[in-house]
C-alpha atoms as a PDB file:
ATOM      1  CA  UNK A   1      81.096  34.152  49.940  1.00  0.00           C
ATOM      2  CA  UNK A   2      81.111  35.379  53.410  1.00  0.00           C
ATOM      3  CA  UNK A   3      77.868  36.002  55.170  1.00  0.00           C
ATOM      4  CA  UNK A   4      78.958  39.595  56.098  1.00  0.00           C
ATOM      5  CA  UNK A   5      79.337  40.358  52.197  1.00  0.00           C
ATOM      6  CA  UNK A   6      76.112  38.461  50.700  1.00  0.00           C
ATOM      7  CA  UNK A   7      74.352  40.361  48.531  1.00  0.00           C
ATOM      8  CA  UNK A   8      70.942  41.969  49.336  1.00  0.00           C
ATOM      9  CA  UNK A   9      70.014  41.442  45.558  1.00  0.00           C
ATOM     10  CA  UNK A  10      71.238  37.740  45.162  1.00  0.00           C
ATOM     11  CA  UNK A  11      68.890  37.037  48.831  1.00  0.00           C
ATOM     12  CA  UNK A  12      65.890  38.929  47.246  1.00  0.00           C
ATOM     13  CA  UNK A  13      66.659  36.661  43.874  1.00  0.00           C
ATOM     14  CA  UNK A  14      66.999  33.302  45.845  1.00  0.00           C
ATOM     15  CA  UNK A  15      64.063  34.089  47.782  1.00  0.00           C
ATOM     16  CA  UNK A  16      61.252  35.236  45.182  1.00  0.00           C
ATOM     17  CA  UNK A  17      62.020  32.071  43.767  1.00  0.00           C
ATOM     18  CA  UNK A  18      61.544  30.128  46.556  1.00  0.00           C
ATOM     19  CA  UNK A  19      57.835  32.010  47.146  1.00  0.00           C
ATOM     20  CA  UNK A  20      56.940  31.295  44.077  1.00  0.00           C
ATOM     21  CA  UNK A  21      57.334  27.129  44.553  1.00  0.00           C
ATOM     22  CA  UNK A  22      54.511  25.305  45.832  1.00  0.00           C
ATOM     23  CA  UNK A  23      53.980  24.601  49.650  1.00  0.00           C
ATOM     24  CA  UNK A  24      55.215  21.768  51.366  1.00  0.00           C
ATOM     25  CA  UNK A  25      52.678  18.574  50.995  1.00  0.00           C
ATOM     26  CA  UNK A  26      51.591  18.936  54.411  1.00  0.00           C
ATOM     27  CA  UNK A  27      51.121  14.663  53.774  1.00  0.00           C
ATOM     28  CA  UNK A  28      54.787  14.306  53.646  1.00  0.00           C
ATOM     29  CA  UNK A  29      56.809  14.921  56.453  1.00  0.00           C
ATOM     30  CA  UNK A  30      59.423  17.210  56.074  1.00  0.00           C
ATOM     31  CA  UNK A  31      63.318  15.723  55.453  1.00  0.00           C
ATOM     32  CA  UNK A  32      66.253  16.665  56.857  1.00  0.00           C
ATOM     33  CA  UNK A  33      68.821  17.783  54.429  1.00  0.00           C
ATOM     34  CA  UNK A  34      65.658  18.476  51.959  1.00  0.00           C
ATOM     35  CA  UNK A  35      63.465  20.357  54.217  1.00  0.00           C
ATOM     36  CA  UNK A  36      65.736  21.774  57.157  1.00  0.00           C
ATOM     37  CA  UNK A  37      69.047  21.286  58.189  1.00  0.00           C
ATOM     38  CA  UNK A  38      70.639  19.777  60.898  1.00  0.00           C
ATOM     39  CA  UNK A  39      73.117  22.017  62.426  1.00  0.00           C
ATOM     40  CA  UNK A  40      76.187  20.350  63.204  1.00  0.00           C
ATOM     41  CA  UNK A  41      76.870  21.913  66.070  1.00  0.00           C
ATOM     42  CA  UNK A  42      73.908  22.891  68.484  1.00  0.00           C
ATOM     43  CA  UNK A  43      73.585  26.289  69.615  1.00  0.00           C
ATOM     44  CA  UNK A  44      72.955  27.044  72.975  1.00  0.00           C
ATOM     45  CA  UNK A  45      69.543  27.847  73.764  1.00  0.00           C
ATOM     46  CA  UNK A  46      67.681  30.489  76.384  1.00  0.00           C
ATOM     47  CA  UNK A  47      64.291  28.952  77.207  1.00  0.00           C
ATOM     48  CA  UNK A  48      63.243  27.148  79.885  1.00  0.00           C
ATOM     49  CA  UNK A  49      64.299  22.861  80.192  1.00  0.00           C
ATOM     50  CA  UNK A  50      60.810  21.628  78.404  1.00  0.00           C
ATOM     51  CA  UNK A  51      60.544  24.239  76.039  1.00  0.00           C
ATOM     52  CA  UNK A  52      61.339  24.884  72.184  1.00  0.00           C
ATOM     53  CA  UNK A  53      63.335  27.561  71.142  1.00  0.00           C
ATOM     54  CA  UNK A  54      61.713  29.032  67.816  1.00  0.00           C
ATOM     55  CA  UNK A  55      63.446  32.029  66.073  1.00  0.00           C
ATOM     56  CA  UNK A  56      61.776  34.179  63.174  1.00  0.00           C
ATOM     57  CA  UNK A  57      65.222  35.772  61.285  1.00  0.00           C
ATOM     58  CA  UNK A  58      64.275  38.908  59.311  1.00  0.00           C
ATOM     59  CA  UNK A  59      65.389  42.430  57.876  1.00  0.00           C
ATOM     60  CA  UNK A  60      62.662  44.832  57.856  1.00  0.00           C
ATOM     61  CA  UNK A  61      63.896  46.201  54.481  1.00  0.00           C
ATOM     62  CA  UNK A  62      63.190  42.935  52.779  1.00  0.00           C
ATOM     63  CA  UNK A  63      60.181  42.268  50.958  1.00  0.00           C
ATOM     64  CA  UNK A  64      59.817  38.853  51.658  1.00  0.00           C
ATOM     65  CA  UNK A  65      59.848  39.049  55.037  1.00  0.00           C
ATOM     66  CA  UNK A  66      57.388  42.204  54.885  1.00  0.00           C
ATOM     67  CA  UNK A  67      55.078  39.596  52.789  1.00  0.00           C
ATOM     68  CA  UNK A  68      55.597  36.997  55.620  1.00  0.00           C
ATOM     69  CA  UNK A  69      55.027  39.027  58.610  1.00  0.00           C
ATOM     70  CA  UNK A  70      51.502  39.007  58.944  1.00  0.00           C
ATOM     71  CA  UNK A  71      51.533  35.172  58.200  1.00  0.00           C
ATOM     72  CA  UNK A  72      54.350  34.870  60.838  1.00  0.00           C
ATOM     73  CA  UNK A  73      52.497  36.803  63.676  1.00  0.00           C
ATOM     74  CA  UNK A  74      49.471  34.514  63.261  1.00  0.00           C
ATOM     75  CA  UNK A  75      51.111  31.628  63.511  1.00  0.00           C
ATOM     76  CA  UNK A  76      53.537  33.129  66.708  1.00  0.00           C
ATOM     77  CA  UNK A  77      50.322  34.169  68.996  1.00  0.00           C
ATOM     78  CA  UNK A  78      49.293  30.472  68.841  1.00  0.00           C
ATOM     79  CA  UNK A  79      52.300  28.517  68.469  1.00  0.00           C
ATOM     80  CA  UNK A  80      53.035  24.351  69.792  1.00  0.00           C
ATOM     81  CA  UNK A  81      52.386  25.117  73.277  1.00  0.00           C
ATOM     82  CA  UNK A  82      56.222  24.119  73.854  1.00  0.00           C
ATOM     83  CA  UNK A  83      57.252  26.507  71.523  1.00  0.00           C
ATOM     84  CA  UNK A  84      59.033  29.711  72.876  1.00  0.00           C
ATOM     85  CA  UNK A  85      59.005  32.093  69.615  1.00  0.00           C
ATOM     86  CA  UNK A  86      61.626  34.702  69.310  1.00  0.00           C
ATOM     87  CA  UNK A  87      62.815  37.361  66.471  1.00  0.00           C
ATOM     88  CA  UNK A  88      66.174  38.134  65.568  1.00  0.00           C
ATOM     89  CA  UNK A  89      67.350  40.726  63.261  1.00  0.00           C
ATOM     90  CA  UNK A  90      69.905  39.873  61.012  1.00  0.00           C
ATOM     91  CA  UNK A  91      72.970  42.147  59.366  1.00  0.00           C
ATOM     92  CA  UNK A  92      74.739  41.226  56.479  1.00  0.00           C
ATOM     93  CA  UNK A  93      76.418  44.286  56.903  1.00  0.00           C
ATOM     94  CA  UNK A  94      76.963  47.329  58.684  1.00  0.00           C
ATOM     95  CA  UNK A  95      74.640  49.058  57.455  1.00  0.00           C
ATOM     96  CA  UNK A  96      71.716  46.511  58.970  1.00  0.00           C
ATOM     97  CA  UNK A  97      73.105  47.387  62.351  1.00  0.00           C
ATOM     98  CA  UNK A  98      70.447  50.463  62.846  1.00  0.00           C
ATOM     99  CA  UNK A  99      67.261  48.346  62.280  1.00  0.00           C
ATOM    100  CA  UNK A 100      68.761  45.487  64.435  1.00  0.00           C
ATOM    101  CA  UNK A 101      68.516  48.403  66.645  1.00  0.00           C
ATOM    102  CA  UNK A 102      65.371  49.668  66.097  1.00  0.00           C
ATOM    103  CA  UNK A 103      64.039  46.343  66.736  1.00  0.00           C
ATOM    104  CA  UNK A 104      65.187  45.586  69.807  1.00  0.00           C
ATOM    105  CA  UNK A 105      64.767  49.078  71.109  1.00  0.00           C
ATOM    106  CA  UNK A 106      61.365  49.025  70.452  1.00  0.00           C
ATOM    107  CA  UNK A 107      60.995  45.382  72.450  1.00  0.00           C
ATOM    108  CA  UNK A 108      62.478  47.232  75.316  1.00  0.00           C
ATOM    109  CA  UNK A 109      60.075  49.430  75.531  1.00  0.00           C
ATOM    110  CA  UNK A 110      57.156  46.578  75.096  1.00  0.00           C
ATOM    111  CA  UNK A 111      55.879  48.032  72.016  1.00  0.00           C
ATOM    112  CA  UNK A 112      56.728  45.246  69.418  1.00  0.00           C
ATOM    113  CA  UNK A 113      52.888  44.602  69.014  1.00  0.00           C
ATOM    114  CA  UNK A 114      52.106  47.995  68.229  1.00  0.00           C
ATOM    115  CA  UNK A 115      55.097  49.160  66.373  1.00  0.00           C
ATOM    116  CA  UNK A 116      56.532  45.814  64.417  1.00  0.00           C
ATOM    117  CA  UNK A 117      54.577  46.092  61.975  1.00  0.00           C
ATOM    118  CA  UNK A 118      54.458  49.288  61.431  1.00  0.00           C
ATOM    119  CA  UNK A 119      58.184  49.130  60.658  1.00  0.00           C
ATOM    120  CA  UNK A 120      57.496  47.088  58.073  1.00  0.00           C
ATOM    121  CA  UNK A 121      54.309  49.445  56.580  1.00  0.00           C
ATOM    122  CA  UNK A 122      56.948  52.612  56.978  1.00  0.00           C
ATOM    123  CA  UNK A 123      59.576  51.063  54.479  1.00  0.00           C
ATOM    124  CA  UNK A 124      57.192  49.369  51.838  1.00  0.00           C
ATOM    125  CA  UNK A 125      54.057  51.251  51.656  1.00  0.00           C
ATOM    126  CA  UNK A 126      55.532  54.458  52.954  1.00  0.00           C
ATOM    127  CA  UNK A 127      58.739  54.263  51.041  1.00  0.00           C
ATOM    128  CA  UNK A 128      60.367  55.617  54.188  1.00  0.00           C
ATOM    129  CA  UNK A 129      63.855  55.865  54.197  1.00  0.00           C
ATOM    130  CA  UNK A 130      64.570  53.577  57.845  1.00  0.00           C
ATOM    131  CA  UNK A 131      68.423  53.105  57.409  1.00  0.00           C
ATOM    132  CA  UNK A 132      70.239  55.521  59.486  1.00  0.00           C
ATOM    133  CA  UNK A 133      70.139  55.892  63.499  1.00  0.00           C
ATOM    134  CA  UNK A 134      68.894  59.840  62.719  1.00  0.00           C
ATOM    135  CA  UNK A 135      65.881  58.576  60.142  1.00  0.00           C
ATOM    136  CA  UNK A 136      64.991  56.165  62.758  1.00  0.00           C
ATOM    137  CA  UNK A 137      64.920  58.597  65.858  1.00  0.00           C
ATOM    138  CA  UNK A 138      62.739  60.717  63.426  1.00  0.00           C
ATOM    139  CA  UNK A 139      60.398  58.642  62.416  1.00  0.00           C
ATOM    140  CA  UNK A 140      60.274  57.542  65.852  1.00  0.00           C
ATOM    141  CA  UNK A 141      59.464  60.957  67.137  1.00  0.00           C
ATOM    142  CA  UNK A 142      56.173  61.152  64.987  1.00  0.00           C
ATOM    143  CA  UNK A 143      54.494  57.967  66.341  1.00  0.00           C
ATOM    144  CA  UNK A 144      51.348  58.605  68.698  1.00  0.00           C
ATOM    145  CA  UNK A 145      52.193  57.591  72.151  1.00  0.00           C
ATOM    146  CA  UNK A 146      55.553  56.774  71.851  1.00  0.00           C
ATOM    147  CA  UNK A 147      58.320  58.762  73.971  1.00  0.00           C
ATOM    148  CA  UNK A 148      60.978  59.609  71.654  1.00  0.00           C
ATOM    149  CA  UNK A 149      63.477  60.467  74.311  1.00  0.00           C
ATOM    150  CA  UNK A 150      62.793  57.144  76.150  1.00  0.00           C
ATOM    151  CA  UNK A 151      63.085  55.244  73.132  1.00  0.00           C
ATOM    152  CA  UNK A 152      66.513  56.965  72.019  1.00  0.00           C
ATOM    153  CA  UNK A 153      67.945  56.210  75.723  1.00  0.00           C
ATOM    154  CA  UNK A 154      66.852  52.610  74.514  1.00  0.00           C
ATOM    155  CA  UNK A 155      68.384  52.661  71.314  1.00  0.00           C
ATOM    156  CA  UNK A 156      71.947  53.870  72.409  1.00  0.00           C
ATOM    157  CA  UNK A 157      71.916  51.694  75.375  1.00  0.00           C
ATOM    158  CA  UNK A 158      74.732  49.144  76.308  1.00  0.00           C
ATOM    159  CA  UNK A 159      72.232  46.365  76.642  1.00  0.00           C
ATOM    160  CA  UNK A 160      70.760  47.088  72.827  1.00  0.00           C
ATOM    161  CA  UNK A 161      74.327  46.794  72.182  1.00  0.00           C
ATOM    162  CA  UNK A 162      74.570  43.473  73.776  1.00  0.00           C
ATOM    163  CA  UNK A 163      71.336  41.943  71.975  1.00  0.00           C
ATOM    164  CA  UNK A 164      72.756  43.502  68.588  1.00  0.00           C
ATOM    165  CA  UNK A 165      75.879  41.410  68.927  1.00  0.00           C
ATOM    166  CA  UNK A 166      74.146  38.334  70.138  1.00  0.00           C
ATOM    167  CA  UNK A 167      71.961  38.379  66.950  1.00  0.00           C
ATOM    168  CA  UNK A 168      75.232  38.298  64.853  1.00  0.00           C
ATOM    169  CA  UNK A 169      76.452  35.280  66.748  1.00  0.00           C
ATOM    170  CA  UNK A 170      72.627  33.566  66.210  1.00  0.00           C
ATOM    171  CA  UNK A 171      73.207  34.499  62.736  1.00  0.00           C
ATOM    172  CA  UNK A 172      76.189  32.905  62.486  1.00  0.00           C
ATOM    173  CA  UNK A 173      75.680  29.937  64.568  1.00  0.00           C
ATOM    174  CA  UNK A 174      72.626  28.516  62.734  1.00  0.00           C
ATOM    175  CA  UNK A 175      74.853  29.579  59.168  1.00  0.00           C
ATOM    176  CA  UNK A 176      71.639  31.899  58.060  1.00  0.00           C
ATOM    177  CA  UNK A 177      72.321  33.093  54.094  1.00  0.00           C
ATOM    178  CA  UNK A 178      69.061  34.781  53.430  1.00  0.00           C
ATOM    179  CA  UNK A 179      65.896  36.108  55.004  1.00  0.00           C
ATOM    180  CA  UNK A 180      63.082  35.322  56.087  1.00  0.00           C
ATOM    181  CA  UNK A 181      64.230  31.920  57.849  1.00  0.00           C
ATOM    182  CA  UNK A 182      63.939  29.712  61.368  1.00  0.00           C
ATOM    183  CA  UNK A 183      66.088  28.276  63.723  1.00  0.00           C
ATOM    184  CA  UNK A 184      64.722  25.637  65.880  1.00  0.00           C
ATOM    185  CA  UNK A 185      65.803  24.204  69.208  1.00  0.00           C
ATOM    186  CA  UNK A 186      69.253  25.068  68.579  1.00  0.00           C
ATOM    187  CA  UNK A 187      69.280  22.450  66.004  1.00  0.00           C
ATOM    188  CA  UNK A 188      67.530  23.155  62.933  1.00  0.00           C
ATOM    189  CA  UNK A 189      67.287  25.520  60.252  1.00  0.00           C
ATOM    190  CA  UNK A 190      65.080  26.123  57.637  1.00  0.00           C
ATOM    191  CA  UNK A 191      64.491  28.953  54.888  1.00  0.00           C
ATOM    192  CA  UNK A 192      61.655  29.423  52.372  1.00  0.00           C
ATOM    193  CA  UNK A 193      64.041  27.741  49.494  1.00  0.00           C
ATOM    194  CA  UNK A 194      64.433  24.292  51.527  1.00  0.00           C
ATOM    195  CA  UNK A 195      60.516  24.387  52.626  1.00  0.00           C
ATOM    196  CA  UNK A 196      59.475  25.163  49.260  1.00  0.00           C
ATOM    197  CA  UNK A 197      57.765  28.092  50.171  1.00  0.00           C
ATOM    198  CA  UNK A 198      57.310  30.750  53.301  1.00  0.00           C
ATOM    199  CA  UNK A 199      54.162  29.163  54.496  1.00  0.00           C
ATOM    200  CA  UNK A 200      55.448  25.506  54.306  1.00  0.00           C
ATOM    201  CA  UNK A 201      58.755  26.732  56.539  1.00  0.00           C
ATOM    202  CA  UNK A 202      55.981  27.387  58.960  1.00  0.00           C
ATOM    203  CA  UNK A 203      54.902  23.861  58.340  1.00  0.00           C
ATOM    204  CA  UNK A 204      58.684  22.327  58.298  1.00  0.00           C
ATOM    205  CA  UNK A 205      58.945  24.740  62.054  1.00  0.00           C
ATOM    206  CA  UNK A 206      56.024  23.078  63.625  1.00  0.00           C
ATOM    207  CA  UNK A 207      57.489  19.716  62.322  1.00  0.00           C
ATOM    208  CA  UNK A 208      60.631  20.276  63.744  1.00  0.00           C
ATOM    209  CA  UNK A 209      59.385  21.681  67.495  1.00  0.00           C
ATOM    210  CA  UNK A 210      57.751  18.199  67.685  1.00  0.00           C
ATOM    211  CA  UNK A 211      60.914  16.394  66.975  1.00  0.00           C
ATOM    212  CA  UNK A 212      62.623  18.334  69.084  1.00  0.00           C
ATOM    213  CA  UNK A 213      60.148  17.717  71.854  1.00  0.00           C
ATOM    214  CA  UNK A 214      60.623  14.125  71.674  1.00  0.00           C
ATOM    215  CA  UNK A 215      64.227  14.793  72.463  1.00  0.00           C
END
């Protein structure tokens, strides 16, 4: 099955059952092929010669990585002091394409602290409908200090554009099936099914920015 046709049902299946396994043994150190996966071809990477690339993929309609976010966020204002920790939107489908948007317009403006997670509260405690451009700009327009008209010029830019269509290629490049999951250093992947859990891919993460540290 292609990853532009995977279904949002079978991801939610695969990964409630992959919360509910135990965490990683933080004793045991994490295995390739077990653990992570070893991309067989690198993907290029945008940080700085020293530094670790870490990506968080996610889909703020998805419950799991709702449930991981604030667990996520902890861990990303104190990473491995190597680690450079990015998030990237996925779409299975078209119809993700508005809340790729929505993120990235709303790192534009520098207001991923105080809006991310907001996002999140909006779809699964408000049960607010965030899957159209015209819900979006909406919602949008009630937030307290926000500027609705800035944000929209955001949203509908050419460089949103851009970042939208390099997600898809990060999505594709590091072969991601299901959400929430981690690319690492261009070379590694890991989901909450291989880690055994959504905490212990934090684990299997840290694991891996080491390695990839040592070269």
């Amino acid at each position: 099955m292609k990853r532009r046709e995977f279904s949002v049902s079978v991801a939610s299946a695969a990964l409630a059952a992959a919360s509910a396994l135990p965490a990683l043994a933080q004793t045991s150190a994490p295995k390739e092929g077990k653990d992570y996966t070893k991309l067989s071809k690198p993907v290029a990477s945008e940080v700085p010669a020293g530094k670790v690339e870490v990506i968080e993929f996610f889909w703020y309609s998805c419950p799991h990585c709702n449930d991981f976010e604030p667990t996520f966020a902890a861990w990303a204002k104190a990473p491995p002091k190597n680690a450079v920790v990015h998030r990237v939107p996925v779409a299975f489908n078209a119809s993700f394409v508005p809340q790729q948007k929505l993120y990235y317009a709303i790192e534009g403006m520098g207001k991923v602290e105080e809006l991310h997670a907001r996002v999140f509260r909006a779809v699964h405690v408000e049960r607010q409908k965030l899957s159209k451009d015209e819900d979006i700009l909406a919602w949008i327009a009630k937030q307290p200090g926000v500027d609705a008209a800035k944000f929209k010029e955001i949203y509908s830019s050419f460089t949103v554009s851009n970042q939208v269509r390099r997600a898809s290629q990060l999505q594709d490049a590091y072969g991601v099936e299901g959400v929430p999951s981690m690319g690492v250093a261009g070379r590694y992947y890991t989901d909450g099914t291989q880690a055994g859990s959504l905490p212990g891919m934090l684990q299997v993460a840290t694991h891996l920015i080491g390695l990839s540290a040592k070269g």
